[in-house]
C-alpha atoms as a PDB file:
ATOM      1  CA  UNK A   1      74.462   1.239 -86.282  1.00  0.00           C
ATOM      2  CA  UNK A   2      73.801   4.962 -86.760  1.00  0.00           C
ATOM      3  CA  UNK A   3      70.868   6.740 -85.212  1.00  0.00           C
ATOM      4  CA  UNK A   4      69.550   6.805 -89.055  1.00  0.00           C
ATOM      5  CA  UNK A   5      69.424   3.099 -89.379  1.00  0.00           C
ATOM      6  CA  UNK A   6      67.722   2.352 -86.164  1.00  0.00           C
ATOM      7  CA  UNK A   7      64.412   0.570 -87.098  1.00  0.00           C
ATOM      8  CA  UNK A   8      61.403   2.751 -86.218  1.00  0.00           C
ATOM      9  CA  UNK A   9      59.371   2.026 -83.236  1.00  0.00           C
ATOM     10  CA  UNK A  10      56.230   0.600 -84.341  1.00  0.00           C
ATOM     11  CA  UNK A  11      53.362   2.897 -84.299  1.00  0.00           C
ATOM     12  CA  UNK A  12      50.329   1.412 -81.603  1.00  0.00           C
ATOM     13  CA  UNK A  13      46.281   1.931 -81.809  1.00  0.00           C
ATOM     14  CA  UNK A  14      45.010   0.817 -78.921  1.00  0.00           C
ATOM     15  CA  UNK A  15      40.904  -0.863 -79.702  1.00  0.00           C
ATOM     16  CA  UNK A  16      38.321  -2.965 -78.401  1.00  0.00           C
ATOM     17  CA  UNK A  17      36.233  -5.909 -79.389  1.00  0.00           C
ATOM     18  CA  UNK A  18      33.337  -6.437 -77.430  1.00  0.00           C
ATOM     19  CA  UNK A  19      31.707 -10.729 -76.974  1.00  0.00           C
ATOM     20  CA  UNK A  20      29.150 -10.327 -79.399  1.00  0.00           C
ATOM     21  CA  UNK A  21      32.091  -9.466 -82.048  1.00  0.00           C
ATOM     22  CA  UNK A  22      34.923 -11.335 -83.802  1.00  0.00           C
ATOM     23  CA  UNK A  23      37.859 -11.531 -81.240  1.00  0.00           C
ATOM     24  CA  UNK A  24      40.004 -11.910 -83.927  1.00  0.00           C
ATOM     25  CA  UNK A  25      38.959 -10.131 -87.107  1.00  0.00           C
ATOM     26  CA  UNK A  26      38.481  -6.048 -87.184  1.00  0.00           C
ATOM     27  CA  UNK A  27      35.112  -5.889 -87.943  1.00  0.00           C
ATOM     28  CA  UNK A  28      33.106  -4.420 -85.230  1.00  0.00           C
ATOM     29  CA  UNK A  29      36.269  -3.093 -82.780  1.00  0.00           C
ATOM     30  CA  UNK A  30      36.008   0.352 -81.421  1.00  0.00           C
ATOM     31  CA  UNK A  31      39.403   2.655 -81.611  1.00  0.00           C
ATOM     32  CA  UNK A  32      40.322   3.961 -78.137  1.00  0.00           C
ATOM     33  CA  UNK A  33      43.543   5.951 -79.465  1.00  0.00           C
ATOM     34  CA  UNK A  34      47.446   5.553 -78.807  1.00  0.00           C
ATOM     35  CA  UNK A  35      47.981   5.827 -75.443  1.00  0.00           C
ATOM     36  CA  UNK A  36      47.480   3.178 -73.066  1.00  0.00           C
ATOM     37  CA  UNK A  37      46.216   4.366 -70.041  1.00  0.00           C
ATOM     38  CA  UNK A  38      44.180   6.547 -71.949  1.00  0.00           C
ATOM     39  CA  UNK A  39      42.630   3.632 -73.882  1.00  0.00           C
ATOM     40  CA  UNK A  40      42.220   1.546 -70.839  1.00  0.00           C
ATOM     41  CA  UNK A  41      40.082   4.511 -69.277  1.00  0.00           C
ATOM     42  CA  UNK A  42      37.539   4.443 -72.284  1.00  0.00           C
ATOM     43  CA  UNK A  43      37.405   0.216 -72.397  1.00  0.00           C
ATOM     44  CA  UNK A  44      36.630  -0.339 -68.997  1.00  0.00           C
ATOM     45  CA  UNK A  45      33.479   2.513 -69.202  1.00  0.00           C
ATOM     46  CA  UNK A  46      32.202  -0.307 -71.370  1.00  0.00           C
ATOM     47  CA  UNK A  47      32.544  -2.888 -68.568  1.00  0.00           C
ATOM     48  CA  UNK A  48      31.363  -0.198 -65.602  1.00  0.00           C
ATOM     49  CA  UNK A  49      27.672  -0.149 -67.725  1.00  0.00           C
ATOM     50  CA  UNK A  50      27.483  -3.649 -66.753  1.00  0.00           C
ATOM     51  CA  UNK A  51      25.871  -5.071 -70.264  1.00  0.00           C
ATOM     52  CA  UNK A  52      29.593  -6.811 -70.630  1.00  0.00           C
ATOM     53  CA  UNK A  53      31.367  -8.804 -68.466  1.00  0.00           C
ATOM     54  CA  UNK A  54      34.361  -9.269 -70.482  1.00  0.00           C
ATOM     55  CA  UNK A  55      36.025  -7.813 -73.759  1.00  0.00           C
ATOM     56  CA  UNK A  56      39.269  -7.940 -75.765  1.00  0.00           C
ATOM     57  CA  UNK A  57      41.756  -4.884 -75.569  1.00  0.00           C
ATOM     58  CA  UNK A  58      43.795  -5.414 -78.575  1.00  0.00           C
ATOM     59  CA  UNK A  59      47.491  -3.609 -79.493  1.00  0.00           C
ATOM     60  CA  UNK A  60      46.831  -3.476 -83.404  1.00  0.00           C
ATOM     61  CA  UNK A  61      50.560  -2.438 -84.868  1.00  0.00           C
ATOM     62  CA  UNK A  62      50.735   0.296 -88.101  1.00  0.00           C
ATOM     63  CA  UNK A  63      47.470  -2.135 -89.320  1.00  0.00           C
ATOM     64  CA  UNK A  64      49.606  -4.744 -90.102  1.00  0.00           C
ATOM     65  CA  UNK A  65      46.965  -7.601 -89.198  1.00  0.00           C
ATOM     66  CA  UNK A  66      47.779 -10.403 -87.872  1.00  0.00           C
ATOM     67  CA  UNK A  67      50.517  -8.929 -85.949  1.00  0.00           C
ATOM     68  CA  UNK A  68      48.089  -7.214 -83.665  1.00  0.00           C
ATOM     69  CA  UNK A  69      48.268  -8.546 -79.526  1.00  0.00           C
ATOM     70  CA  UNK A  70      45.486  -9.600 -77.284  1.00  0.00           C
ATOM     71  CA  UNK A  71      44.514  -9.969 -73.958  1.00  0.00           C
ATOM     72  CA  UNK A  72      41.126 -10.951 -72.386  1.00  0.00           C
ATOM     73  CA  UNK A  73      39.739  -8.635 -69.556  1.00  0.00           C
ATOM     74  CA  UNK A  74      36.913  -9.958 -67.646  1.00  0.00           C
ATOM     75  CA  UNK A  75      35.221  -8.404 -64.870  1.00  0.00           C
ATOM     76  CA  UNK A  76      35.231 -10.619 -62.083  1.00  0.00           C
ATOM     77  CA  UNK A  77      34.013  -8.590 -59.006  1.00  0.00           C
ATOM     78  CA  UNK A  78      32.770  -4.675 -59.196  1.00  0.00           C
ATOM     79  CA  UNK A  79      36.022  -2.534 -59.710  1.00  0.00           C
ATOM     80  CA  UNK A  80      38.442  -5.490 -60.131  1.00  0.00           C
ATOM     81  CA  UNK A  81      39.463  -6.903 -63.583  1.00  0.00           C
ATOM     82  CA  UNK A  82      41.482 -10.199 -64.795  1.00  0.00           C
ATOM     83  CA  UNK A  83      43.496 -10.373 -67.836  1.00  0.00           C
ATOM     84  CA  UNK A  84      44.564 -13.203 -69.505  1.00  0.00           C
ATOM     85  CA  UNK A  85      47.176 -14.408 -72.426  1.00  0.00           C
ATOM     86  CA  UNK A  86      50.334 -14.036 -70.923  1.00  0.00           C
ATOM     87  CA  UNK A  87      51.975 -11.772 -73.490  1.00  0.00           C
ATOM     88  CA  UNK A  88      53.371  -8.205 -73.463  1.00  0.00           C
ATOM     89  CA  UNK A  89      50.462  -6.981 -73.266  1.00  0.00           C
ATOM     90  CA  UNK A  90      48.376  -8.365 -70.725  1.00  0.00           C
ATOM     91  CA  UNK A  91      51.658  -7.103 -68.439  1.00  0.00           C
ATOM     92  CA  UNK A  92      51.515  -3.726 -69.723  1.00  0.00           C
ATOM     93  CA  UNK A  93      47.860  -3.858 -68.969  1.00  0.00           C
ATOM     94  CA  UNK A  94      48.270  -5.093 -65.812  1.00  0.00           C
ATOM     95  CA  UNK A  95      51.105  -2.427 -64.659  1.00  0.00           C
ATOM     96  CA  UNK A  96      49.079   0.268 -65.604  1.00  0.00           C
ATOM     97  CA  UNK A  97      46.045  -1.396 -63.291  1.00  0.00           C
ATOM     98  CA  UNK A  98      48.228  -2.069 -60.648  1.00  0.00           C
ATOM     99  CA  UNK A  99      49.644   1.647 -60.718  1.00  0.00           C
ATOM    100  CA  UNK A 100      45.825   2.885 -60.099  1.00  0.00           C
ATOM    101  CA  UNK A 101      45.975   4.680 -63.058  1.00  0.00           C
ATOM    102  CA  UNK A 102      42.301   3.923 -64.406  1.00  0.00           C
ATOM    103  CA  UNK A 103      39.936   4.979 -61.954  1.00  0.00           C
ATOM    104  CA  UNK A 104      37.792   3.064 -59.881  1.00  0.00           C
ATOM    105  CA  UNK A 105      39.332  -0.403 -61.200  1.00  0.00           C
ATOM    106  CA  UNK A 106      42.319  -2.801 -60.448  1.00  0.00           C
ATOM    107  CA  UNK A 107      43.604  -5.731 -60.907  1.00  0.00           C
ATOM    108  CA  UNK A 108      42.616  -9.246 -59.015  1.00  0.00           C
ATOM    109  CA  UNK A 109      45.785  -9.998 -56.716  1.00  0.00           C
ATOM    110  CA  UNK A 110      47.448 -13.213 -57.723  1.00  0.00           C
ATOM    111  CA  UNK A 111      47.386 -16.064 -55.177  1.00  0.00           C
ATOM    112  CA  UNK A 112      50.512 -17.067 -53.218  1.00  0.00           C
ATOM    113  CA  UNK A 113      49.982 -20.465 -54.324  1.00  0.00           C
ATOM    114  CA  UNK A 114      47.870 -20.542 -57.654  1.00  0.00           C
ATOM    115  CA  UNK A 115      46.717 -24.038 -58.715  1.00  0.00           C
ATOM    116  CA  UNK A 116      48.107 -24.627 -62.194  1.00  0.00           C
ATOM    117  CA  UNK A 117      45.351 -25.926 -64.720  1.00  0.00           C
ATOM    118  CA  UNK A 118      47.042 -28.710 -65.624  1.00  0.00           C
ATOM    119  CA  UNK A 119      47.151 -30.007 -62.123  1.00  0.00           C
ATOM    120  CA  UNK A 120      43.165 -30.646 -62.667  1.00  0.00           C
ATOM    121  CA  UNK A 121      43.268 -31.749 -66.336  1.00  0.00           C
ATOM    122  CA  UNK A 122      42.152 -35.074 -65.097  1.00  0.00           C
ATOM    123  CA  UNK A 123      38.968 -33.709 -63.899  1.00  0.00           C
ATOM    124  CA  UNK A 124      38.446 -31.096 -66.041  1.00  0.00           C
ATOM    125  CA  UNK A 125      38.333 -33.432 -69.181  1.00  0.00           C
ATOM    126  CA  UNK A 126      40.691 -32.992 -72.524  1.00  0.00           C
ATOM    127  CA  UNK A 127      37.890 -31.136 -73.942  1.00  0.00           C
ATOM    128  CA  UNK A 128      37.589 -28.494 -71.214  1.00  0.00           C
ATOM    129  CA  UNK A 129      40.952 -28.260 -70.418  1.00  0.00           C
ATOM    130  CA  UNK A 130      41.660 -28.175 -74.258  1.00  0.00           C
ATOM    131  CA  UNK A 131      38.968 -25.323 -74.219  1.00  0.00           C
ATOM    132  CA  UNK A 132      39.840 -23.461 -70.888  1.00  0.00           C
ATOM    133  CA  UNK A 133      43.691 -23.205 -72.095  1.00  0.00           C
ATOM    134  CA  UNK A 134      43.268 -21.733 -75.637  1.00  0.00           C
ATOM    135  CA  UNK A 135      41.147 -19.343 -74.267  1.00  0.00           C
ATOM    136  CA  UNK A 136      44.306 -18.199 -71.735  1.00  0.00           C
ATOM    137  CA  UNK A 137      43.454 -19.835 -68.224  1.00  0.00           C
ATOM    138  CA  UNK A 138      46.861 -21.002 -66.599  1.00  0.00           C
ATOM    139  CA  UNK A 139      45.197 -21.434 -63.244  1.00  0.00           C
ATOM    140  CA  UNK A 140      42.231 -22.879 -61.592  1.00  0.00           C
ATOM    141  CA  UNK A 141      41.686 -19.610 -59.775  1.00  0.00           C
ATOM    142  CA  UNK A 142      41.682 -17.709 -62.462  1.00  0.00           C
ATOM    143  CA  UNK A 143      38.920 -19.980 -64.322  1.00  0.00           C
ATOM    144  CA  UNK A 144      36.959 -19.487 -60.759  1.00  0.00           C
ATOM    145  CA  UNK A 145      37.164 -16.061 -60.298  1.00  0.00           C
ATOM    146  CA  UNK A 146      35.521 -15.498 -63.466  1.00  0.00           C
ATOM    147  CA  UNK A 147      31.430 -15.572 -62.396  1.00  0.00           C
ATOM    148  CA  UNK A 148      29.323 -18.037 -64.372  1.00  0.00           C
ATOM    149  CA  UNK A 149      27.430 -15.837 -66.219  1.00  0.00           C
ATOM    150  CA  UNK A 150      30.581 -14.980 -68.615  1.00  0.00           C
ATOM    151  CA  UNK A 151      32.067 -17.869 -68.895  1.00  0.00           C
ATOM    152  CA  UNK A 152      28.569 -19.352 -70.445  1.00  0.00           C
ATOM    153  CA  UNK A 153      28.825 -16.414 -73.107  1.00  0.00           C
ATOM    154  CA  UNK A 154      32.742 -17.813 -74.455  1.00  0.00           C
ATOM    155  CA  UNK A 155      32.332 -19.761 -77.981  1.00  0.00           C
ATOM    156  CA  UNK A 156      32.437 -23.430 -76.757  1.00  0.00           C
ATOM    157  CA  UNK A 157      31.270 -23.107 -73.514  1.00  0.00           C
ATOM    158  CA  UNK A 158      28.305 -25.080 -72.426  1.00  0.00           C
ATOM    159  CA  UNK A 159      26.559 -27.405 -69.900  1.00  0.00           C
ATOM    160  CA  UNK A 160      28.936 -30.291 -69.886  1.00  0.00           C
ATOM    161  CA  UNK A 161      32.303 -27.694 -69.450  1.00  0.00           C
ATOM    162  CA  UNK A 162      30.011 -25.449 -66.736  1.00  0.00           C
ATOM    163  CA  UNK A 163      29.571 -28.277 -64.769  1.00  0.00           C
ATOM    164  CA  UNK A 164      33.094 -29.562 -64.382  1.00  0.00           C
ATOM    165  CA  UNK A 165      34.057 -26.362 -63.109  1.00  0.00           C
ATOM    166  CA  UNK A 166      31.318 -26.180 -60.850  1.00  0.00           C
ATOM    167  CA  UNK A 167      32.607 -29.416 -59.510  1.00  0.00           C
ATOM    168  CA  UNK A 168      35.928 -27.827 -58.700  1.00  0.00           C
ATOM    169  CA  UNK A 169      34.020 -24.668 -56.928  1.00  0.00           C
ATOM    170  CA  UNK A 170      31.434 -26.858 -55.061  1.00  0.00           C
ATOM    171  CA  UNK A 171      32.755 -26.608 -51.386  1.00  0.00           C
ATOM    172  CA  UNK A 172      31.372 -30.039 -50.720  1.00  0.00           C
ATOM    173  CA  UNK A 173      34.077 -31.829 -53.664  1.00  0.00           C
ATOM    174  CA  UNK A 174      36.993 -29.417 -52.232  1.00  0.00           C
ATOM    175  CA  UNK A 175      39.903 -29.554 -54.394  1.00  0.00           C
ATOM    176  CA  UNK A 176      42.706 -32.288 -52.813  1.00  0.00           C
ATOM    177  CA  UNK A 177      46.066 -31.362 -54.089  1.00  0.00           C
ATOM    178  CA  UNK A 178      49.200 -34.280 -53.957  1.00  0.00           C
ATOM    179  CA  UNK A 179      52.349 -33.847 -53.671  1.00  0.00           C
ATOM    180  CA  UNK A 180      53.207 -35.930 -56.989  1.00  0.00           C
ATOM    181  CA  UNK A 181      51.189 -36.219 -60.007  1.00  0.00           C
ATOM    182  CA  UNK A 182      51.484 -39.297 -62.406  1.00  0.00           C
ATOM    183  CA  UNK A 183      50.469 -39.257 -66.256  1.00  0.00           C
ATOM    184  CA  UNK A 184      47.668 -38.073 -67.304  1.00  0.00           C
ATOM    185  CA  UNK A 185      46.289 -41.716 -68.383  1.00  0.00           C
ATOM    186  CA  UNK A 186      48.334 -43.246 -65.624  1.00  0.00           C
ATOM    187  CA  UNK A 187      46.195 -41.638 -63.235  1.00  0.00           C
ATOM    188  CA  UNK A 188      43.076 -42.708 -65.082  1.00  0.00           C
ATOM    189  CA  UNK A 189      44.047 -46.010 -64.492  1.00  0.00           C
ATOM    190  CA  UNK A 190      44.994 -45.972 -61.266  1.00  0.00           C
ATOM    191  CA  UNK A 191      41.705 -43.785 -60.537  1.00  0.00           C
ATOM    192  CA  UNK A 192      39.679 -46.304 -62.143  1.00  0.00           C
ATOM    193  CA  UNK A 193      41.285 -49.408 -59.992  1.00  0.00           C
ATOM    194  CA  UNK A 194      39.861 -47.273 -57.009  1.00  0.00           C
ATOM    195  CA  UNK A 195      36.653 -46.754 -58.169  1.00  0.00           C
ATOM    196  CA  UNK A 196      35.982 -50.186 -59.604  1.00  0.00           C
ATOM    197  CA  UNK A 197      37.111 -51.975 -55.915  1.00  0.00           C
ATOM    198  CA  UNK A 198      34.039 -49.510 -54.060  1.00  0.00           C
ATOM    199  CA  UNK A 199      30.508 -50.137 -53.507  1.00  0.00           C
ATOM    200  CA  UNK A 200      28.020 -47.726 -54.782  1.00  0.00           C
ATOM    201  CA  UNK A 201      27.628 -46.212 -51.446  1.00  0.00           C
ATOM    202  CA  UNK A 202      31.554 -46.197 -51.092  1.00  0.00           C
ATOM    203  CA  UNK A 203      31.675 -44.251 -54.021  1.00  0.00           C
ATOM    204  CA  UNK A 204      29.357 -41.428 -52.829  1.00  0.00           C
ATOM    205  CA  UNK A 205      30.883 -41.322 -49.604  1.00  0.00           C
ATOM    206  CA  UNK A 206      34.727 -40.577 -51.129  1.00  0.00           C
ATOM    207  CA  UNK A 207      34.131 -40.070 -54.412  1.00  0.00           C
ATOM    208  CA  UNK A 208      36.411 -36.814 -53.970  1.00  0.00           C
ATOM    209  CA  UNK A 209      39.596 -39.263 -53.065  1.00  0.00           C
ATOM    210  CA  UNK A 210      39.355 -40.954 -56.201  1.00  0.00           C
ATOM    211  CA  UNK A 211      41.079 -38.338 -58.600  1.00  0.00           C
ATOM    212  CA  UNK A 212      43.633 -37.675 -55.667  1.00  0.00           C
ATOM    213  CA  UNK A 213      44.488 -41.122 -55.261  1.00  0.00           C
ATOM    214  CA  UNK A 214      44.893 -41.852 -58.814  1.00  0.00           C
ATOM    215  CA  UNK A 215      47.316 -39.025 -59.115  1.00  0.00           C
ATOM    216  CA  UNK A 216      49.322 -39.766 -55.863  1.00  0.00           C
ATOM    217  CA  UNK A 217      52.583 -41.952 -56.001  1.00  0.00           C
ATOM    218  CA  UNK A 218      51.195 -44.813 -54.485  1.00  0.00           C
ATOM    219  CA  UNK A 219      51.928 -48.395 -56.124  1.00  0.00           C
ATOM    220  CA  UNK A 220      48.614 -50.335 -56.894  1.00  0.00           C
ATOM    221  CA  UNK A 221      48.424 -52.512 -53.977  1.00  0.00           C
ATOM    222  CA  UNK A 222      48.613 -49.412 -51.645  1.00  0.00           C
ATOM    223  CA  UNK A 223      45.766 -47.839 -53.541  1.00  0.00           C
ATOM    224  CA  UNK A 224      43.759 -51.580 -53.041  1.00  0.00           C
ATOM    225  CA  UNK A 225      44.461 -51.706 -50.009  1.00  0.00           C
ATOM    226  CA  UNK A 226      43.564 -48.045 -48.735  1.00  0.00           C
ATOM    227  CA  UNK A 227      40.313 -49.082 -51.380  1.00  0.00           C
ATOM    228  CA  UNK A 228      39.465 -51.957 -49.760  1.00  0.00           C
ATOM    229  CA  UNK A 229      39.701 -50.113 -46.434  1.00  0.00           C
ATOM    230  CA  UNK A 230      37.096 -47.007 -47.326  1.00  0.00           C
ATOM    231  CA  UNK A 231      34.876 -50.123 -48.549  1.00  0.00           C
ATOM    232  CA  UNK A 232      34.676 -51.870 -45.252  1.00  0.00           C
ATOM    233  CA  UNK A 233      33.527 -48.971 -43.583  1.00  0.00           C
ATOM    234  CA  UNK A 234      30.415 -49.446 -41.896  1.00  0.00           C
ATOM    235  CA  UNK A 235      27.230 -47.601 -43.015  1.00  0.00           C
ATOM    236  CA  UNK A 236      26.195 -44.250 -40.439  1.00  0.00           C
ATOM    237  CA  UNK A 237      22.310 -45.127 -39.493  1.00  0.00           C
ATOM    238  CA  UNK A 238      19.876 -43.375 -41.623  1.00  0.00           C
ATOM    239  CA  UNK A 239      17.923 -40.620 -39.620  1.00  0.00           C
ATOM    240  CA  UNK A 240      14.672 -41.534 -39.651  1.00  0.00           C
ATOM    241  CA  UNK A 241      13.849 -37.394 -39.821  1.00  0.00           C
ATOM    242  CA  UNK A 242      15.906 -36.532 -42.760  1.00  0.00           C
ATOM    243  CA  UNK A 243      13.923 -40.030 -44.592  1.00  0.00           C
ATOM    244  CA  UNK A 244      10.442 -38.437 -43.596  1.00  0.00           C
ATOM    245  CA  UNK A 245      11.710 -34.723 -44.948  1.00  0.00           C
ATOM    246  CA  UNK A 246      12.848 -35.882 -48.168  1.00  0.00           C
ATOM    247  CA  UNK A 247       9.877 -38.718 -48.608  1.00  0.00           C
ATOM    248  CA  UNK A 248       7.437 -35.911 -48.156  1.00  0.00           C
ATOM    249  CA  UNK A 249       9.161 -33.525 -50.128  1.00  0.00           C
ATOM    250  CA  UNK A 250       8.689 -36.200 -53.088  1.00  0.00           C
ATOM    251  CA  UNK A 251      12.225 -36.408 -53.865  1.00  0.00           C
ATOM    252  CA  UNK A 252      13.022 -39.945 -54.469  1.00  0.00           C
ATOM    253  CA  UNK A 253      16.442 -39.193 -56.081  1.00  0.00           C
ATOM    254  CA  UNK A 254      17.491 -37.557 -53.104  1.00  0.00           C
ATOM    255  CA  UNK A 255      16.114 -39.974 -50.953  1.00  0.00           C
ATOM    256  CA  UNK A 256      17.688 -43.131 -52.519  1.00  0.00           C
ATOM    257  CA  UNK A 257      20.789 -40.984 -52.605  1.00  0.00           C
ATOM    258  CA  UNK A 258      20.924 -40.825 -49.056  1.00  0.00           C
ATOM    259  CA  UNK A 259      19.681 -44.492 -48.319  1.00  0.00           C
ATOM    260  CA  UNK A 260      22.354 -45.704 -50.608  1.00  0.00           C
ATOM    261  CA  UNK A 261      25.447 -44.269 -48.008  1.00  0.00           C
ATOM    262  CA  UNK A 262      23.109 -45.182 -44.548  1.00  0.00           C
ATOM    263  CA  UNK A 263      22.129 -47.907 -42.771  1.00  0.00           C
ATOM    264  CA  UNK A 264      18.461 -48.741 -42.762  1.00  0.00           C
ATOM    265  CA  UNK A 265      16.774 -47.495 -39.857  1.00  0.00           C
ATOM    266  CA  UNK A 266      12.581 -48.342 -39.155  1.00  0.00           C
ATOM    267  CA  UNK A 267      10.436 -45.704 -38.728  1.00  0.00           C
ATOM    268  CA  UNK A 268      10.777 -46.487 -35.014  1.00  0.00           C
ATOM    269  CA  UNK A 269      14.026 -45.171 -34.325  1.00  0.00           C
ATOM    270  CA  UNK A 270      16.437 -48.160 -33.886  1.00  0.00           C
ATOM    271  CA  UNK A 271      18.851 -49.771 -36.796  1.00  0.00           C
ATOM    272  CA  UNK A 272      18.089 -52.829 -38.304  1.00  0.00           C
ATOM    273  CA  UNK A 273      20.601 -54.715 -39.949  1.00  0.00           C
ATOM    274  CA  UNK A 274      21.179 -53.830 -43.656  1.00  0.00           C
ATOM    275  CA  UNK A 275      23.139 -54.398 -46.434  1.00  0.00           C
ATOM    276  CA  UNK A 276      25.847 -52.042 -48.636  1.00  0.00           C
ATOM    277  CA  UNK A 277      24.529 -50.982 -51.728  1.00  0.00           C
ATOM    278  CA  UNK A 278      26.295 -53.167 -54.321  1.00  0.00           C
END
């Protein structure tokens, strides 16, 4: 093929749609010109101002819509970006970061040992995991690293999916990784054979083994019998302190809460026999 016949290189516009706009559609972007770190330069002055915490940095090709690429940035600490969508792009995007060609702002490291998404689809949910992975997420750190605030402004995003994630970023529900994973509605099952053999109280006490253990290549009367086990656990005596505290504190949630995983104790000091909540 002769030098005449080579197909042109198509021509690139870099632009930017902020939240409040159509990702997808042209109305509303602001152009940014042709050259890339250039363009990145001017987009991230609009996440420096702090009114954004995310925006999409779109390749649009000779106008030839829908042909245009993508990439989500968000701004996940002062200075330091992620992008997201896996596609030409978001690398190009992310060598130029990594380069430190666009002042004051870099790219967030990736982990040594990322959790994939899917290997908490179980807990996310099929809606939030449907929800998190259309919008780009591959990993649970990168769905953590992204603050709260933002995530709460993504179409789709509400209570119900907020919560599951802060599930997996609650230090006190720590995230238990197995070596092998099962189906996905295998490990409901088996989950659910755990959690219907505990007690109430059993169930706050290790309620963060139960996904694990569903997931885990165990047969089911290893998971009974390691169920059976956490169940006969005796109670830890209540402290009559921490009863007083949250009695006069009028929190009787909290309170039943923690009589629920601890043996009754009189106001006395010494434990009296009780029973596991049922």
């Amino acid at each position: 093929m002769d030098e005449e016949s080579q197909p042109a290189e198509k021509a690139v516009e870099y632009e930017i749609a902020l939240p409040a706009d159509a990702y997808w559609t042209r109305d509303g972007r602001i152009p940014l010109g042709s050259d890339l770190t250039e363009a990145l330069n001017r987009a991230m002055k609009y996440l420096e101002q702090g009114e954004f915490g995310s925006l999409s940095f779109v390749a649009a090709f000779d106008g030839h819509w829908p042909r245009d690429e993508r990439t989500i940035v968000y701004r996940v600490q002062d200075g330091v970006v992620l992008t997201l969508d896996g596609r030409d792009l978001q690398d190009q995007v992310r060598t130029v970061l990594d380069a430190g060609d666009v002042e004051g702002w870099s790219h967030l490291p990736t982990p040594e040992t990322p959790i994939p998404l899917t290997e908490v689809q179980s807990r996310l949910g099929v809606r939030v995991y449907n929800l998190l992975a259309r919008q780009g997420f591959r990993t649970l750190d990168e769905v953590l690293a992204v603050p709260e605030e933002t995530l709460r402004q993504e179409r789709g995003v509400g209570r119900h999916c907020l919560e599951k994630i802060r599930q997996l970023r609650d230090p006190e529900g720590p995230l238990i990784r197995v070596a092998h994973t099962r189906p996905v509605r295998q490990q409901d099952e088996h989950a659910d054979l755990v959690r219907r053999r505990l007690s109430p109280a059993s169930l706050q006490r290790y309620g963060v083994l139960i996904e694990p253990l569903g997931q885990c290549d165990l047969a089911v009367s290893a998971l009974s019998v390691i169920a059976d086990s956490l169940n006969s656990e005796p109670l830890p005596p209540a402290d009559p302190a921490v009863v007083r505290l949250l009695r006069d504190a009028a929190e009787p949630g909290l309170l039943d809460a923690y009589l629920r995983t601890h043996e009754a104790v009189p106001e006395t000091g010494s434990p009296v026999s009780g029973k596991r909540a049922r």
